[in-house]
N, C-alpha and C. Protein backbone atom coordinates (compact mmCIF):
# COMPACT_ATOMS: atom_id res chain seq x y z
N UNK A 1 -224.53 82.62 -65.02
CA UNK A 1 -224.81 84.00 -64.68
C UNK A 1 -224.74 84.84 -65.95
N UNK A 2 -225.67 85.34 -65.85
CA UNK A 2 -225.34 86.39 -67.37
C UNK A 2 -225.05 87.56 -66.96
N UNK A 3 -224.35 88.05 -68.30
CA UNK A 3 -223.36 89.21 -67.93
C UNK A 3 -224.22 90.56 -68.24
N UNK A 4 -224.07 91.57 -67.42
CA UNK A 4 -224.73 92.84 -67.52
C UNK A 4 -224.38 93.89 -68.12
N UNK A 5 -225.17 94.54 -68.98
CA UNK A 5 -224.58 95.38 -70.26
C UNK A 5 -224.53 96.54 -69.25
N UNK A 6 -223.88 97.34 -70.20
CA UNK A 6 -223.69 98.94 -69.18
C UNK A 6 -225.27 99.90 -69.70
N UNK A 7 -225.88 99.40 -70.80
CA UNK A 7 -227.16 99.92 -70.77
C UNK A 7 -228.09 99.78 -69.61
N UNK A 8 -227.86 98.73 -68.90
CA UNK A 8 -229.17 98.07 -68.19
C UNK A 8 -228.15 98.69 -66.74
N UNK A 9 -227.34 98.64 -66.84
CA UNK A 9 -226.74 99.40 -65.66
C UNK A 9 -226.76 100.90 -65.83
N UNK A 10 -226.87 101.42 -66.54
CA UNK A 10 -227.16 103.04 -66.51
C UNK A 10 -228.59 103.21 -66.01
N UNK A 11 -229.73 102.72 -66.34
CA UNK A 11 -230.57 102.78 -66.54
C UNK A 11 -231.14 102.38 -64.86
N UNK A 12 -230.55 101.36 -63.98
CA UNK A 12 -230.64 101.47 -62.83
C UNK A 12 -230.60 102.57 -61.43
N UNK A 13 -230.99 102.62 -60.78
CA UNK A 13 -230.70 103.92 -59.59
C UNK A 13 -229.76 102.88 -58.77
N UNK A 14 -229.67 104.10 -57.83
CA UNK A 14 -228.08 103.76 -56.95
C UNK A 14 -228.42 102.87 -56.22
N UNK A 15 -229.42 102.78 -55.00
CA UNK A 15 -229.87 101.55 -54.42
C UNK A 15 -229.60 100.31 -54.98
N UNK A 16 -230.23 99.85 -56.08
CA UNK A 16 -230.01 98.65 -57.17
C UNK A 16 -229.04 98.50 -57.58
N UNK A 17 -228.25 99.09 -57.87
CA UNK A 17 -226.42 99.19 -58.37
C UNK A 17 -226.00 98.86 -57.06
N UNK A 18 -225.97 99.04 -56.03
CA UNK A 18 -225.32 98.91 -54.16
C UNK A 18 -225.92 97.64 -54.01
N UNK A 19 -226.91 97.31 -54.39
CA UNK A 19 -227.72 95.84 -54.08
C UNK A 19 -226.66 95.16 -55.11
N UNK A 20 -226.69 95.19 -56.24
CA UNK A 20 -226.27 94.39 -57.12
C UNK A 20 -224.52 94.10 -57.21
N UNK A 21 -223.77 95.31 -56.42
CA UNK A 21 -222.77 95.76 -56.08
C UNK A 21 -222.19 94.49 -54.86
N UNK A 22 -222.95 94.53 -54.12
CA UNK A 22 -222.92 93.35 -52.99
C UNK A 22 -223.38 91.78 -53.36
N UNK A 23 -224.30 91.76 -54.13
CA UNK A 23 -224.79 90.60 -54.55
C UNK A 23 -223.60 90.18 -55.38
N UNK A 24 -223.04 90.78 -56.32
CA UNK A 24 -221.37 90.34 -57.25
C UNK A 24 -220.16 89.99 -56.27
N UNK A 25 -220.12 90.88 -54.97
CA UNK A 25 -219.12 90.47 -54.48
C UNK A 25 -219.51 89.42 -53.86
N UNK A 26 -220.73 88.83 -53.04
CA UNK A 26 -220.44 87.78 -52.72
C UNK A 26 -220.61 86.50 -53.69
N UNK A 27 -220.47 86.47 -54.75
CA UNK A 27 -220.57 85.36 -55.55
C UNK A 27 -219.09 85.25 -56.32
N UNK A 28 -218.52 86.71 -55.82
CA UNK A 28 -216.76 86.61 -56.23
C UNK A 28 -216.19 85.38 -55.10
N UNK A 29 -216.39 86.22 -54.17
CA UNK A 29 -215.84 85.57 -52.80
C UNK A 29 -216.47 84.33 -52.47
N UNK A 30 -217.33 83.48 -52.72
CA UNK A 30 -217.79 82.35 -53.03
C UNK A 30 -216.71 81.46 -54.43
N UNK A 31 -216.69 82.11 -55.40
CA UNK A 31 -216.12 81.61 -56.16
C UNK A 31 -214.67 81.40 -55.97
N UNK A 32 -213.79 82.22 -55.51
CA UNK A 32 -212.41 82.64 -54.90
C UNK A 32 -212.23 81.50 -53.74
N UNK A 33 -213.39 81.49 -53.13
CA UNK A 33 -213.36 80.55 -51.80
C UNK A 33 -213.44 79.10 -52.54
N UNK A 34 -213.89 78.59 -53.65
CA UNK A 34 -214.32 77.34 -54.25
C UNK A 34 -212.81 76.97 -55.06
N UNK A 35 -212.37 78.43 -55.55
CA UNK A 35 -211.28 78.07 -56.06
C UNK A 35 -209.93 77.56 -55.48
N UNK A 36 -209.71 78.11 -54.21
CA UNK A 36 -209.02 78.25 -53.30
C UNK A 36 -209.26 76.50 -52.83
N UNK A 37 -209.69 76.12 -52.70
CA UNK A 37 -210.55 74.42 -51.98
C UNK A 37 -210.30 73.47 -53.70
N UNK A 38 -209.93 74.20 -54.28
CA UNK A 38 -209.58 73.25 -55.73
C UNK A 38 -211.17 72.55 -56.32
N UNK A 39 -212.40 73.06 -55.91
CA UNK A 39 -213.81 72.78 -56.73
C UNK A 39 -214.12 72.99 -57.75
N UNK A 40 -213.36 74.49 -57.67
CA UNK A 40 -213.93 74.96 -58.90
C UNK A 40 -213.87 74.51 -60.46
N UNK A 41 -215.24 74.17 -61.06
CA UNK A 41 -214.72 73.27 -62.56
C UNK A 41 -214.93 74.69 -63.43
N UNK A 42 -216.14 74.79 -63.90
CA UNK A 42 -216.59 75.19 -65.42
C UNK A 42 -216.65 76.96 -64.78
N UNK A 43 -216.57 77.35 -63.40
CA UNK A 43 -216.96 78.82 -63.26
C UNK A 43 -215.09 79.33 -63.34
N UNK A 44 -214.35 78.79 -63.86
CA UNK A 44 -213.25 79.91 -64.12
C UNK A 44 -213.46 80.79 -64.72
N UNK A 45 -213.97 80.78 -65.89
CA UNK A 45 -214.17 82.24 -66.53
C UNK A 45 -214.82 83.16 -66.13
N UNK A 46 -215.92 82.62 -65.03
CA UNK A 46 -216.85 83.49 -64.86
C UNK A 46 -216.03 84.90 -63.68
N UNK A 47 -215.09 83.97 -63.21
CA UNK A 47 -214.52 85.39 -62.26
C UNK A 47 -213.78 86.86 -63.07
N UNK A 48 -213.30 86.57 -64.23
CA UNK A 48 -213.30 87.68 -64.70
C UNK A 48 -214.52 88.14 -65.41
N UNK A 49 -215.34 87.74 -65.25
CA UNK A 49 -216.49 88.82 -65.94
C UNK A 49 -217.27 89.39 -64.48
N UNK A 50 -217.37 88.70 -63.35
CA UNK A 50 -217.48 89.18 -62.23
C UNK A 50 -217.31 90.43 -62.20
N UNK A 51 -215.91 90.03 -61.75
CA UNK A 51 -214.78 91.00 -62.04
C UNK A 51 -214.94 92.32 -62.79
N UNK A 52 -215.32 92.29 -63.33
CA UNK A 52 -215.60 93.62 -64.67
C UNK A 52 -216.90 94.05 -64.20
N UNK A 53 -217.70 93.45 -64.42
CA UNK A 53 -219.06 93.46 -63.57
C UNK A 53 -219.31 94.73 -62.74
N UNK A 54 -218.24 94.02 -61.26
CA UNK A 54 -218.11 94.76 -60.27
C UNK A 54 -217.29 96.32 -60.80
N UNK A 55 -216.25 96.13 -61.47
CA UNK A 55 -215.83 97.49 -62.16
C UNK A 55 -216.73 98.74 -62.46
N UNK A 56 -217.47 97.84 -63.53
CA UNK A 56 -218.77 98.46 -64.50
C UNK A 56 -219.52 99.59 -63.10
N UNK A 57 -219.69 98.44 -62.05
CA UNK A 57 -221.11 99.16 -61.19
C UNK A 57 -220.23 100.53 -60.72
N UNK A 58 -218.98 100.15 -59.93
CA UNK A 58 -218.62 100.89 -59.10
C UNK A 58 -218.24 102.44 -60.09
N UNK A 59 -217.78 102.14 -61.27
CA UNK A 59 -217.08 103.66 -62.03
C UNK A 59 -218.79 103.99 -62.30
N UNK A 60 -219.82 103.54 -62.25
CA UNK A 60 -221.07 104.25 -62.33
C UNK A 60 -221.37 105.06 -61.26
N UNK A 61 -221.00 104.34 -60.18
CA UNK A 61 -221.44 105.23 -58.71
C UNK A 61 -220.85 106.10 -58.61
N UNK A 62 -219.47 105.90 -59.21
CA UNK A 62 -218.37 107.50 -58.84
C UNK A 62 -218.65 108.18 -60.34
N UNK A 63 -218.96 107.62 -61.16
CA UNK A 63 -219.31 108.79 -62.03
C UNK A 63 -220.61 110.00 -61.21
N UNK A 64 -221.61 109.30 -60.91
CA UNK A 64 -222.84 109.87 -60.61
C UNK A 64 -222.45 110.28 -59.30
N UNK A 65 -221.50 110.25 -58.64
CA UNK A 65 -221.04 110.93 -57.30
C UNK A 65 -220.04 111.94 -57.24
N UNK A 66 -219.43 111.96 -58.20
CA UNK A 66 -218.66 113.45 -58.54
C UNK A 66 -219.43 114.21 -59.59
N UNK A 67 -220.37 113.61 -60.15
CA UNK A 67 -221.47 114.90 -60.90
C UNK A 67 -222.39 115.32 -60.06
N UNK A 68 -222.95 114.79 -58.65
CA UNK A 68 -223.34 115.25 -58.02
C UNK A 68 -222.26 116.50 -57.09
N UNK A 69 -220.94 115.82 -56.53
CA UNK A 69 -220.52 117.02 -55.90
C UNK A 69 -219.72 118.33 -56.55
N UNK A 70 -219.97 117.64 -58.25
CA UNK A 70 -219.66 118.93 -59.25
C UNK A 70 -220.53 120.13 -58.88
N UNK A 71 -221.70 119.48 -59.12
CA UNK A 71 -223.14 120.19 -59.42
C UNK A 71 -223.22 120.66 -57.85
N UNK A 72 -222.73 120.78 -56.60
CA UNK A 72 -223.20 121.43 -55.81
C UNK A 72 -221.68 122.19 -55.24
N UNK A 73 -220.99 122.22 -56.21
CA UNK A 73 -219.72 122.78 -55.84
C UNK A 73 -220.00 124.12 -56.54
């Protein structure tokens, strides 16, 4: 999985960030679930970049959601 810069995530609208938002968590919870069952080989690392991933999207949505209810306050 390659990891997503915060350029290419700015540059997205909110729909696609909520798509992509859901698409990360279930490949967390897939991975969590693999780990949990003792499968998991070579994707350990990948859950913390997940992880961050999912961070990255969500402080975008609340950035752009309190500049929206700035801007109409």
């Amino acid at each position: 999985m390659a990891r997503l810069r915060l350029k290419t995530l700015r540059e997205m609208n909110d729909p696609d960030l909520t798509d992509k938002l859901s698409e990360l968590n279930a490949d967390l919870a897939k991975l969590r679930a693999e780990g949990a069952k003792g499968t998991l080989k070579k994707q350990t690392g990948d859950i913390r970049w997940i992880r961050r991933d999912i961070a990255r999207i969500m402080t975008i949505l609340n950035e752009r959601g309190s500049k929206r209810n700035h801007d109409n306050a």
